[in-house]
N, C-alpha and C. Protein backbone atom coordinates (compact mmCIF):
# COMPACT_ATOMS: atom_id res chain seq x y z
N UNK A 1 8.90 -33.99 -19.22
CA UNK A 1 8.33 -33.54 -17.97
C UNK A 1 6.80 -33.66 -18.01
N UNK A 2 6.27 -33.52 -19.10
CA UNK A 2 4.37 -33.41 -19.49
C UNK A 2 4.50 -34.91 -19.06
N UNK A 3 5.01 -35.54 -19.55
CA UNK A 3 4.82 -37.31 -19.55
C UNK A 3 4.65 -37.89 -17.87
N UNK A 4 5.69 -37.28 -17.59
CA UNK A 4 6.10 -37.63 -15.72
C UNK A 4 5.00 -36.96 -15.16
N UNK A 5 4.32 -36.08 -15.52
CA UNK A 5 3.14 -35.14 -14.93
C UNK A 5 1.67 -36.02 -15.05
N UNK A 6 1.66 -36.70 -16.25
CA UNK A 6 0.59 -36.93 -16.37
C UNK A 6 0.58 -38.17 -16.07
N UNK A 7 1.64 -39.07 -16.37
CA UNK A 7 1.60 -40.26 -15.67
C UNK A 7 1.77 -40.39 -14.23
N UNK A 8 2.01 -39.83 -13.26
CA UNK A 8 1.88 -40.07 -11.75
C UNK A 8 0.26 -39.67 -11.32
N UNK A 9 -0.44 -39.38 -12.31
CA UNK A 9 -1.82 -38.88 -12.03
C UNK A 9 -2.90 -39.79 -13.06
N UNK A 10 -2.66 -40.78 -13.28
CA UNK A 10 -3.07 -41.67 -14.34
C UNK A 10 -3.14 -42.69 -13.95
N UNK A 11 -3.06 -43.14 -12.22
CA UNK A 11 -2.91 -44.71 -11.90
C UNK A 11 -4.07 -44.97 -11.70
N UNK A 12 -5.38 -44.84 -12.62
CA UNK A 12 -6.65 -45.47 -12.10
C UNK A 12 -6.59 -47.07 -12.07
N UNK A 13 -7.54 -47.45 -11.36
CA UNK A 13 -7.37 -48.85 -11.61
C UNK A 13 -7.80 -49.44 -12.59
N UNK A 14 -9.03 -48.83 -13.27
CA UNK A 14 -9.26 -49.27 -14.74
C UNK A 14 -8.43 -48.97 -15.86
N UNK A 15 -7.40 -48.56 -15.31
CA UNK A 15 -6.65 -48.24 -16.54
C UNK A 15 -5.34 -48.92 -16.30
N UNK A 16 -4.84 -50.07 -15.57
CA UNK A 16 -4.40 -50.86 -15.39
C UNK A 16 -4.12 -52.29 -15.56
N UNK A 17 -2.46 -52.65 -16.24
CA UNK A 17 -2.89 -54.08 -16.05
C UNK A 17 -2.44 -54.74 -15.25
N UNK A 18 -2.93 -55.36 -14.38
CA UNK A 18 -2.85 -56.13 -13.36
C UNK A 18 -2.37 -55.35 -12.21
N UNK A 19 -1.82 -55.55 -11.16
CA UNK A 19 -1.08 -54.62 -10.13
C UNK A 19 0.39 -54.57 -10.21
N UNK A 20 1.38 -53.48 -10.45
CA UNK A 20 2.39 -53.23 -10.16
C UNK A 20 3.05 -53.58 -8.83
N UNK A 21 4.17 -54.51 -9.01
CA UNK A 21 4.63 -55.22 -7.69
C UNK A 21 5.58 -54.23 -6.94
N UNK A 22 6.04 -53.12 -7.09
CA UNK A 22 6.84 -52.22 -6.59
C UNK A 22 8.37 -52.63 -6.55
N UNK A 23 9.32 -52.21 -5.80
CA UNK A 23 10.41 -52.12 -5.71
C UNK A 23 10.80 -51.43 -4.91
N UNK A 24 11.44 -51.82 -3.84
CA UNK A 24 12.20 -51.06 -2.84
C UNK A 24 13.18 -51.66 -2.61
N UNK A 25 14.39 -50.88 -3.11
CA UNK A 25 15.76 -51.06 -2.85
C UNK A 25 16.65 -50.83 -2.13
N UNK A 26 15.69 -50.73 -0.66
CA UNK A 26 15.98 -50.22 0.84
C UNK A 26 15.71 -51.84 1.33
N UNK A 27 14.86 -52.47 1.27
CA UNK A 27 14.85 -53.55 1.64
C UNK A 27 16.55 -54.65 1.76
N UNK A 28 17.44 -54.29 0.91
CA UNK A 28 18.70 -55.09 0.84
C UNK A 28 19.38 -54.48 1.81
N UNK A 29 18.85 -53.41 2.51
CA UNK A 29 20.02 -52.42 3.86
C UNK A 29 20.73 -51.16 3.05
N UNK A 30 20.76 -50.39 3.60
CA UNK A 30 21.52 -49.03 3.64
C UNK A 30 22.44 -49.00 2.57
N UNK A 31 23.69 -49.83 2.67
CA UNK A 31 24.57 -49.60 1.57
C UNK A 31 24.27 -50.32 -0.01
N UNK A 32 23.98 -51.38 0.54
CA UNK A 32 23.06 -52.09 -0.85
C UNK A 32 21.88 -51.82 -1.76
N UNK A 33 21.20 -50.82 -0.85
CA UNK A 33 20.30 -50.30 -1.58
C UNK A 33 20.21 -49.05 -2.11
N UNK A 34 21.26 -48.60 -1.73
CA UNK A 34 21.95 -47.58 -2.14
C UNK A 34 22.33 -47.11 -3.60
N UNK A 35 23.26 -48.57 -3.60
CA UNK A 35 23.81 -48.99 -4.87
C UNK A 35 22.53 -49.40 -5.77
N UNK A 36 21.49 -50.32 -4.89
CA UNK A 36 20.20 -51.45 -6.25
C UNK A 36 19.69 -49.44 -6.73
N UNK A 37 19.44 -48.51 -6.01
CA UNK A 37 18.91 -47.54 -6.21
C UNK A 37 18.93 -46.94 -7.09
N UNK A 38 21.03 -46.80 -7.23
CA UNK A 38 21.32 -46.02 -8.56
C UNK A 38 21.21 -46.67 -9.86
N UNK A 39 21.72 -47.90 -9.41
CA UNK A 39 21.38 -48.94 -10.61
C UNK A 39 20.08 -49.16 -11.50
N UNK A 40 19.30 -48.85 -10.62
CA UNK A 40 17.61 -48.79 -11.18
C UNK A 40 17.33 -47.95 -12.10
N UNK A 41 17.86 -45.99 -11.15
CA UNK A 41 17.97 -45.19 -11.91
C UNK A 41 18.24 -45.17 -13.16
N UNK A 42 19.78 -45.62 -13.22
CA UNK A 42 20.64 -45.47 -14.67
C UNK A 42 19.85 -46.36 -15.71
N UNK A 43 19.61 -47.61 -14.79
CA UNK A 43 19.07 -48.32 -16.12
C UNK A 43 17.17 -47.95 -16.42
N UNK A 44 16.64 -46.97 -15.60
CA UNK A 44 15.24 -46.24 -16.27
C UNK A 44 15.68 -45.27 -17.18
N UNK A 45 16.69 -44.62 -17.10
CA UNK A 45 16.70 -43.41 -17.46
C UNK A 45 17.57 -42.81 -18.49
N UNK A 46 18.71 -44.24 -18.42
CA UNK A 46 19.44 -44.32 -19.59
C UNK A 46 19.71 -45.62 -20.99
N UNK A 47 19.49 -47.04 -20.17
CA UNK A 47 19.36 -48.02 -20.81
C UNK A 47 18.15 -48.22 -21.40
N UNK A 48 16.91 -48.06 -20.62
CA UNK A 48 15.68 -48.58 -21.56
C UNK A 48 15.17 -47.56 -22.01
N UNK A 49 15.28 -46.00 -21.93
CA UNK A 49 14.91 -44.93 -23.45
C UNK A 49 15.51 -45.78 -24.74
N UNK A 50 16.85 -45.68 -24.69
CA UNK A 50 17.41 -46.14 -25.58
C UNK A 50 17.10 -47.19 -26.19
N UNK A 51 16.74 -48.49 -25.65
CA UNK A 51 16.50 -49.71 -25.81
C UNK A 51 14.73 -49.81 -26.91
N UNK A 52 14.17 -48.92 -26.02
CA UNK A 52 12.98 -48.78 -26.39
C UNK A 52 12.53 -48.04 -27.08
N UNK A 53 13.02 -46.72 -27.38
CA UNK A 53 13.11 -45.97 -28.57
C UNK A 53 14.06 -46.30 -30.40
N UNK A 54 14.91 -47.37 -29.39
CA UNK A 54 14.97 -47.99 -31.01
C UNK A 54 14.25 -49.09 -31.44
N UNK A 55 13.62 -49.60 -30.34
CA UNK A 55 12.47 -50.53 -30.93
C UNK A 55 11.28 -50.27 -31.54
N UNK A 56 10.68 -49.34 -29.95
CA UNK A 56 8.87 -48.54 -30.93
C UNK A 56 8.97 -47.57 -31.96
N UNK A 57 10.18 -46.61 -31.81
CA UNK A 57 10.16 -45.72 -32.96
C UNK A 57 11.06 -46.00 -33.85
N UNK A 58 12.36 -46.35 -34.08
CA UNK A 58 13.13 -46.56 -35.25
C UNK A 58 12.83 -47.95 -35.67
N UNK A 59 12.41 -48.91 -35.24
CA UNK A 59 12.03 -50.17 -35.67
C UNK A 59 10.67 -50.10 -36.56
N UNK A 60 9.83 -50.51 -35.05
CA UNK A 60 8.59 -50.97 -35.58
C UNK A 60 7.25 -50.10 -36.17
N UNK A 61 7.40 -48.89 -35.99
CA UNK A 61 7.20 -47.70 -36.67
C UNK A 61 7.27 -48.02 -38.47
N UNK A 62 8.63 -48.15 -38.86
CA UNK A 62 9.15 -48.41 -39.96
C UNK A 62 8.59 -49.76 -40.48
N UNK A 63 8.50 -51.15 -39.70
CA UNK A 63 8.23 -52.25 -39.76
C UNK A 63 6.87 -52.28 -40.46
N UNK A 64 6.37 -51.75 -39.62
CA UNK A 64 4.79 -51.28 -39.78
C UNK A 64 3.94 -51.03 -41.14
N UNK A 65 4.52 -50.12 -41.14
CA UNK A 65 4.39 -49.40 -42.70
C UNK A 65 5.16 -50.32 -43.85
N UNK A 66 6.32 -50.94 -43.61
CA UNK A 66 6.25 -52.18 -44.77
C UNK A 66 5.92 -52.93 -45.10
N UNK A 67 4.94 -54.08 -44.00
CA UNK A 67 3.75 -54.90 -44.20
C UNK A 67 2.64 -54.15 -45.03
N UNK A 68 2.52 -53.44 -45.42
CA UNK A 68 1.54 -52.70 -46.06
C UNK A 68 1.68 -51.97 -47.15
N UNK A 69 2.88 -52.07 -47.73
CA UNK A 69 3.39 -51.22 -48.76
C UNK A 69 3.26 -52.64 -49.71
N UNK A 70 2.73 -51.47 -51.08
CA UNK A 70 2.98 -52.57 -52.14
C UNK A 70 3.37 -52.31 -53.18
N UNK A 71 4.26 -53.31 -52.95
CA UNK A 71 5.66 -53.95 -53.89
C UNK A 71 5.06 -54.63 -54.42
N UNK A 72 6.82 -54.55 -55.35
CA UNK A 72 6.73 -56.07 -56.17
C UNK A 72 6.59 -57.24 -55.53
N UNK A 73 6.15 -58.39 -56.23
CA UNK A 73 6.56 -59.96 -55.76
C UNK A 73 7.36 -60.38 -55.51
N UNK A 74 7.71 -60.83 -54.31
CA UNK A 74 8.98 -61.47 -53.88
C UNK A 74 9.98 -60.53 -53.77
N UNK A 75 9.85 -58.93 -53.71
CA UNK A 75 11.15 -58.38 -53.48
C UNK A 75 10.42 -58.09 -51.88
N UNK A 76 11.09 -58.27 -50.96
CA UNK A 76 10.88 -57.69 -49.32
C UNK A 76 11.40 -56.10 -49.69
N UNK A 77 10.70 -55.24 -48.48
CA UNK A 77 10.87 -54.07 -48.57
C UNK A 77 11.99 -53.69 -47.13
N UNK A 78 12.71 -53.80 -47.16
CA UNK A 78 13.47 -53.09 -45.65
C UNK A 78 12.97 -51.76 -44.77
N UNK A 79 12.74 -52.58 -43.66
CA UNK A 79 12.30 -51.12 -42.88
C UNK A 79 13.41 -49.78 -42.68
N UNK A 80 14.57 -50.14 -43.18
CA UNK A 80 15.60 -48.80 -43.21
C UNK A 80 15.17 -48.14 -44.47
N UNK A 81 14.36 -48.88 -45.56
CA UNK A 81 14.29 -47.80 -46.59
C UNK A 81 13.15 -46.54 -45.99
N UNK A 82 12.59 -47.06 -45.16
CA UNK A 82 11.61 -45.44 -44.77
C UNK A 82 11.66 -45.12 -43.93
N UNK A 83 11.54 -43.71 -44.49
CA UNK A 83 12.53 -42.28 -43.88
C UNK A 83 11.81 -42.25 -42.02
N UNK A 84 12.90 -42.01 -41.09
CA UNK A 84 12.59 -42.05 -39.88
C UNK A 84 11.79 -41.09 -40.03
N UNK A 85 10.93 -41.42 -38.92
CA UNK A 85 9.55 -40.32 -38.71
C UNK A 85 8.20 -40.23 -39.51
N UNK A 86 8.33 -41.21 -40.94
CA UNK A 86 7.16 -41.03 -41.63
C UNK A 86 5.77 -41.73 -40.98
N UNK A 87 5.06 -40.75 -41.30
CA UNK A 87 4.10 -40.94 -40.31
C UNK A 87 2.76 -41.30 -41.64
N UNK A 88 2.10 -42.89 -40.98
CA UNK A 88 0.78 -43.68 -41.45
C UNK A 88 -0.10 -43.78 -39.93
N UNK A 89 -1.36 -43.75 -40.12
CA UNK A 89 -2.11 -43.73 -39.31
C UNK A 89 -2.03 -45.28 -38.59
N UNK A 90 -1.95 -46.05 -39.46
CA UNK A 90 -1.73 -47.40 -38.57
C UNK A 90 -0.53 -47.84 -38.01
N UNK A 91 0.55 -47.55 -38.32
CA UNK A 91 1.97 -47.63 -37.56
C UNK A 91 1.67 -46.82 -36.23
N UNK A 92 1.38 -45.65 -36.46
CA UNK A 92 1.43 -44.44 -35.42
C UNK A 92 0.29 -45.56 -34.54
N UNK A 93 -0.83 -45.99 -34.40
CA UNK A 93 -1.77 -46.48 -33.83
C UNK A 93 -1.69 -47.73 -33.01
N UNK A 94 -0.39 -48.63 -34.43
CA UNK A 94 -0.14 -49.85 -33.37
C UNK A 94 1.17 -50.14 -32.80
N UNK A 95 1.69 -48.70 -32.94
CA UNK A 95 3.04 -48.65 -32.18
C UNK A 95 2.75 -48.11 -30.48
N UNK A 96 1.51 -47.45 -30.58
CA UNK A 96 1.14 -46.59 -29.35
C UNK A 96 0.51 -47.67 -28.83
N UNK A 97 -0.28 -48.47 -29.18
CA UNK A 97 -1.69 -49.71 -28.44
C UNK A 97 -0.20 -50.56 -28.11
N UNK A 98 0.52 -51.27 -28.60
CA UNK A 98 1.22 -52.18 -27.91
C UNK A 98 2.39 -51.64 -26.98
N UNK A 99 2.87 -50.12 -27.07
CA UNK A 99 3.58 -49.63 -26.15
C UNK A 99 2.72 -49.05 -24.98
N UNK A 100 1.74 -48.94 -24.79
CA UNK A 100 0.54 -48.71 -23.46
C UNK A 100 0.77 -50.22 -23.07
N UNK A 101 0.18 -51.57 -23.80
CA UNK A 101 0.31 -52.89 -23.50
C UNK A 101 1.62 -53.34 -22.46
N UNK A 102 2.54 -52.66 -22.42
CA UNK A 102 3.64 -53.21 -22.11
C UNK A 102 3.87 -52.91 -20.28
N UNK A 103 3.47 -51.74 -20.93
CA UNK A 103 2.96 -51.09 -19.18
C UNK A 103 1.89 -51.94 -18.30
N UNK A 104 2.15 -51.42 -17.44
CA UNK A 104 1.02 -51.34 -16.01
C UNK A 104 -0.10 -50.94 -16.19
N UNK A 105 0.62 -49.83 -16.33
CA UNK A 105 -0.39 -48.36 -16.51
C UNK A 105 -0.11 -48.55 -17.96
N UNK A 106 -1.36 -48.96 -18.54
CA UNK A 106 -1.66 -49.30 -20.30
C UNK A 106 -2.43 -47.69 -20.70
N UNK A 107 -2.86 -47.03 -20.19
CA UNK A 107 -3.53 -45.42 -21.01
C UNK A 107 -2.35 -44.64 -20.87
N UNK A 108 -1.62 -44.94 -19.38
CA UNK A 108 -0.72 -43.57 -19.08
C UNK A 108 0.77 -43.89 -20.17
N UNK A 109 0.85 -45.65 -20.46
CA UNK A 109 1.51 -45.78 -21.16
C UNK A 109 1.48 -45.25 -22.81
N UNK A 110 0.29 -45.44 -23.77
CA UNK A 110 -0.40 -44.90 -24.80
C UNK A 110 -0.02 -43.39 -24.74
N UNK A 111 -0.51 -42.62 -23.36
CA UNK A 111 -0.23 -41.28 -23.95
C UNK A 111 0.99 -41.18 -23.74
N UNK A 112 1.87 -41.86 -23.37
CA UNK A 112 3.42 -41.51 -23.56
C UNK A 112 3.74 -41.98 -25.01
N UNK A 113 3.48 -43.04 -25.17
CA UNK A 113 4.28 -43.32 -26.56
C UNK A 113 3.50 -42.66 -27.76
N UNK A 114 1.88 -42.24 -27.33
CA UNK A 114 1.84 -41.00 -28.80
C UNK A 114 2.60 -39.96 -28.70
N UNK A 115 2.95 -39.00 -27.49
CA UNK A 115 3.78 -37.91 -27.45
C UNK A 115 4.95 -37.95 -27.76
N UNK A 116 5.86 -39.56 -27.48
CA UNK A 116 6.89 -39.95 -28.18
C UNK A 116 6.88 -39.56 -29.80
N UNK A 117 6.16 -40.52 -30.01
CA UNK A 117 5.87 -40.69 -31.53
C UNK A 117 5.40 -38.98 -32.31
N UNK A 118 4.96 -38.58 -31.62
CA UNK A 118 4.16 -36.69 -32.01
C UNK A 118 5.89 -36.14 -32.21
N UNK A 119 6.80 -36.43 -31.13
CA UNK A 119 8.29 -35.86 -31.16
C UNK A 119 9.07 -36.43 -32.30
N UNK A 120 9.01 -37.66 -32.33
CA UNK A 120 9.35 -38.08 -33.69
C UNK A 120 9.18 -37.58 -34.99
N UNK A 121 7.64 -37.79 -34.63
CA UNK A 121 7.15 -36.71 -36.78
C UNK A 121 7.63 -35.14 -36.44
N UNK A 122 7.38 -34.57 -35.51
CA UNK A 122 7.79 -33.31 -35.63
C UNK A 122 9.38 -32.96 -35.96
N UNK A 123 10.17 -34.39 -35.35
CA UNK A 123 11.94 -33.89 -35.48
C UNK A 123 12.32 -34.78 -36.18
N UNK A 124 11.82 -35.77 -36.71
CA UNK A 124 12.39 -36.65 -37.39
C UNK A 124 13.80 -37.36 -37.28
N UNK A 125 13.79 -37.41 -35.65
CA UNK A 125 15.06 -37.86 -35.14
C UNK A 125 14.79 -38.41 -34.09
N UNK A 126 15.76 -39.38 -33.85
CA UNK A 126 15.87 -40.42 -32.61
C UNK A 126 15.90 -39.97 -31.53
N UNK A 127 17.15 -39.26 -31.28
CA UNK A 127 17.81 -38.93 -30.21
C UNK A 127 16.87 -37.96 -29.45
N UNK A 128 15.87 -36.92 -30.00
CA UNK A 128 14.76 -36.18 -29.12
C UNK A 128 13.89 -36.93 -28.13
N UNK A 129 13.20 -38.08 -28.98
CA UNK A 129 12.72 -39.47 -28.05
C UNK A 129 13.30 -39.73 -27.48
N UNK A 130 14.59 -40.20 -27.67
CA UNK A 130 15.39 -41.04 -26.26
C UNK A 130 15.25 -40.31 -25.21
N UNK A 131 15.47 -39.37 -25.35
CA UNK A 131 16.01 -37.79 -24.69
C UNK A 131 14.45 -37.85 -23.37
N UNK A 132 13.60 -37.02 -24.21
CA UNK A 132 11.93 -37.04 -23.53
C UNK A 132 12.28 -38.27 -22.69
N UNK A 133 12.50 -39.95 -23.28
CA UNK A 133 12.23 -40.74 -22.77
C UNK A 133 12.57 -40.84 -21.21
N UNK A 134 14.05 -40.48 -21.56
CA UNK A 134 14.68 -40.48 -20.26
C UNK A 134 14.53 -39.49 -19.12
N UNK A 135 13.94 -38.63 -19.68
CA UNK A 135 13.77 -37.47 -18.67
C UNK A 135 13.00 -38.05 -17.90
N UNK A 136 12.13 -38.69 -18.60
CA UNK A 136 10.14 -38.86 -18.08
C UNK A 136 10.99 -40.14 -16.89
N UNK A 137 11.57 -41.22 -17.04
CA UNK A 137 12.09 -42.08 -16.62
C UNK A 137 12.75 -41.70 -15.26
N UNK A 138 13.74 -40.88 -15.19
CA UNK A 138 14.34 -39.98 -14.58
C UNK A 138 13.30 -39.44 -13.32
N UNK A 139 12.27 -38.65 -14.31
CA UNK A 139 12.04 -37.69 -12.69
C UNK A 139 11.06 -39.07 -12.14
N UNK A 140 10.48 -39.62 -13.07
CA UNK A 140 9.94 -41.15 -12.06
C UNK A 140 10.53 -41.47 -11.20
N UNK A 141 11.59 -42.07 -11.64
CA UNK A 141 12.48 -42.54 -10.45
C UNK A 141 12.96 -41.65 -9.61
N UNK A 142 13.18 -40.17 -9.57
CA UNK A 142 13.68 -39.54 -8.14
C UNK A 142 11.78 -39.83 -7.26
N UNK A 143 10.94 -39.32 -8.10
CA UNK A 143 9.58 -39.48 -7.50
C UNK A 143 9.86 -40.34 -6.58
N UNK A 144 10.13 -41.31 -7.20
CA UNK A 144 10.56 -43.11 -6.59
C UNK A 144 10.72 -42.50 -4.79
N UNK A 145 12.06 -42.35 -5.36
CA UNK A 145 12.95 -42.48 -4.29
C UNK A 145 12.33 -41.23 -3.19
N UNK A 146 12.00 -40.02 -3.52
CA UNK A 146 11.77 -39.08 -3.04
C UNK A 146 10.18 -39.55 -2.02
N UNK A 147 9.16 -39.87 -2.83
CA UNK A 147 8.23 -40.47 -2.06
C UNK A 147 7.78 -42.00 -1.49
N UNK A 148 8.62 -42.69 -1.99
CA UNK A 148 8.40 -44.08 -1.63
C UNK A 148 7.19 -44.64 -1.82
N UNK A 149 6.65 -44.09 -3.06
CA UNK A 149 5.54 -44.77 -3.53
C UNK A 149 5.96 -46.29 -4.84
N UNK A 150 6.27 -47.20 -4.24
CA UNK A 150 7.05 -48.47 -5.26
C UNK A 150 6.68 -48.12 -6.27
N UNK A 151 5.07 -48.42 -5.63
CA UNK A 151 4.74 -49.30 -7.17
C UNK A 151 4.75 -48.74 -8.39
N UNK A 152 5.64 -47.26 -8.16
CA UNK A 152 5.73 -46.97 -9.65
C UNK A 152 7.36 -48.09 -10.39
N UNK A 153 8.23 -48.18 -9.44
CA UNK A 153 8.88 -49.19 -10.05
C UNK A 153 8.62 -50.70 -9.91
């Protein structure tokens, strides 16, 4: 809910990349957009937490920190050997700079994926992130729908 709060109040334009093209799923007519509506929903709020919380935090989090670990020669280190949630200042740093990148909104994105990542070291579990993720996703999209401001989708 902090995330959805602070990101609907974060659309400066300098803190933007490029312009958000919107989405209105009223445009296909009444019953069709009805349907593009919920569809949008489910897949903000349930497909891409998921999608994306096993990428920035159970992935590349982990990824991160094994480019930098030193091993032996020639043995590779697997990012499943370290422990979800361990927290290095440069994983934590370039998991947050390229998850802001991905966004629109590149700051409002950053402070979501450090608070992600802050939920992570504190629970050391997936499923809390997904969770946050989707909420934040969620009340976006009723926002969506409720004010008809697109261009947040």
């Amino acid at each position: 809910m902090v995330v959805y709060l602070a990101w609907v109040r974060m659309d400066w334009s300098w803190a933007m990349l490029g312009q958000g093209a919107g989405y209105n799923p009223w445009q296909a007519g009444a019953r069709a957009g009805g349907l593009l509506a919920a569809v949008r929903l489910f897949g903000a709020a349930v497909v891409v937490p998921m999608m994306e919380e096993l990428f920035w935090r159970s992935f590349l989090l982990r990824f991160v920190i094994t480019l930098f670990l030193e091993e032996k020669p020639n043995v590779p280190t697997e990012f499943t050997s370290i422990p979800l949630g361990k927290f290095t200042p440069l994983s934590c740093i370039v998991t947050v700079v390229l998850f802001g990148s991905e966004h629109t909104l590149w700051l409002a994105g950053m402070m979501a994926g450090a608070l992600y990542n802050l939920l992570l070291y504190k629970t050391r579990r997936l499923w809390p992130c997904i969770l946050a993720h989707g909420v934040t996703n969620l009340l976006l999209g009723v926002h969506v729908l409720v004010t008809q401001e697109w261009q947040w989708w």
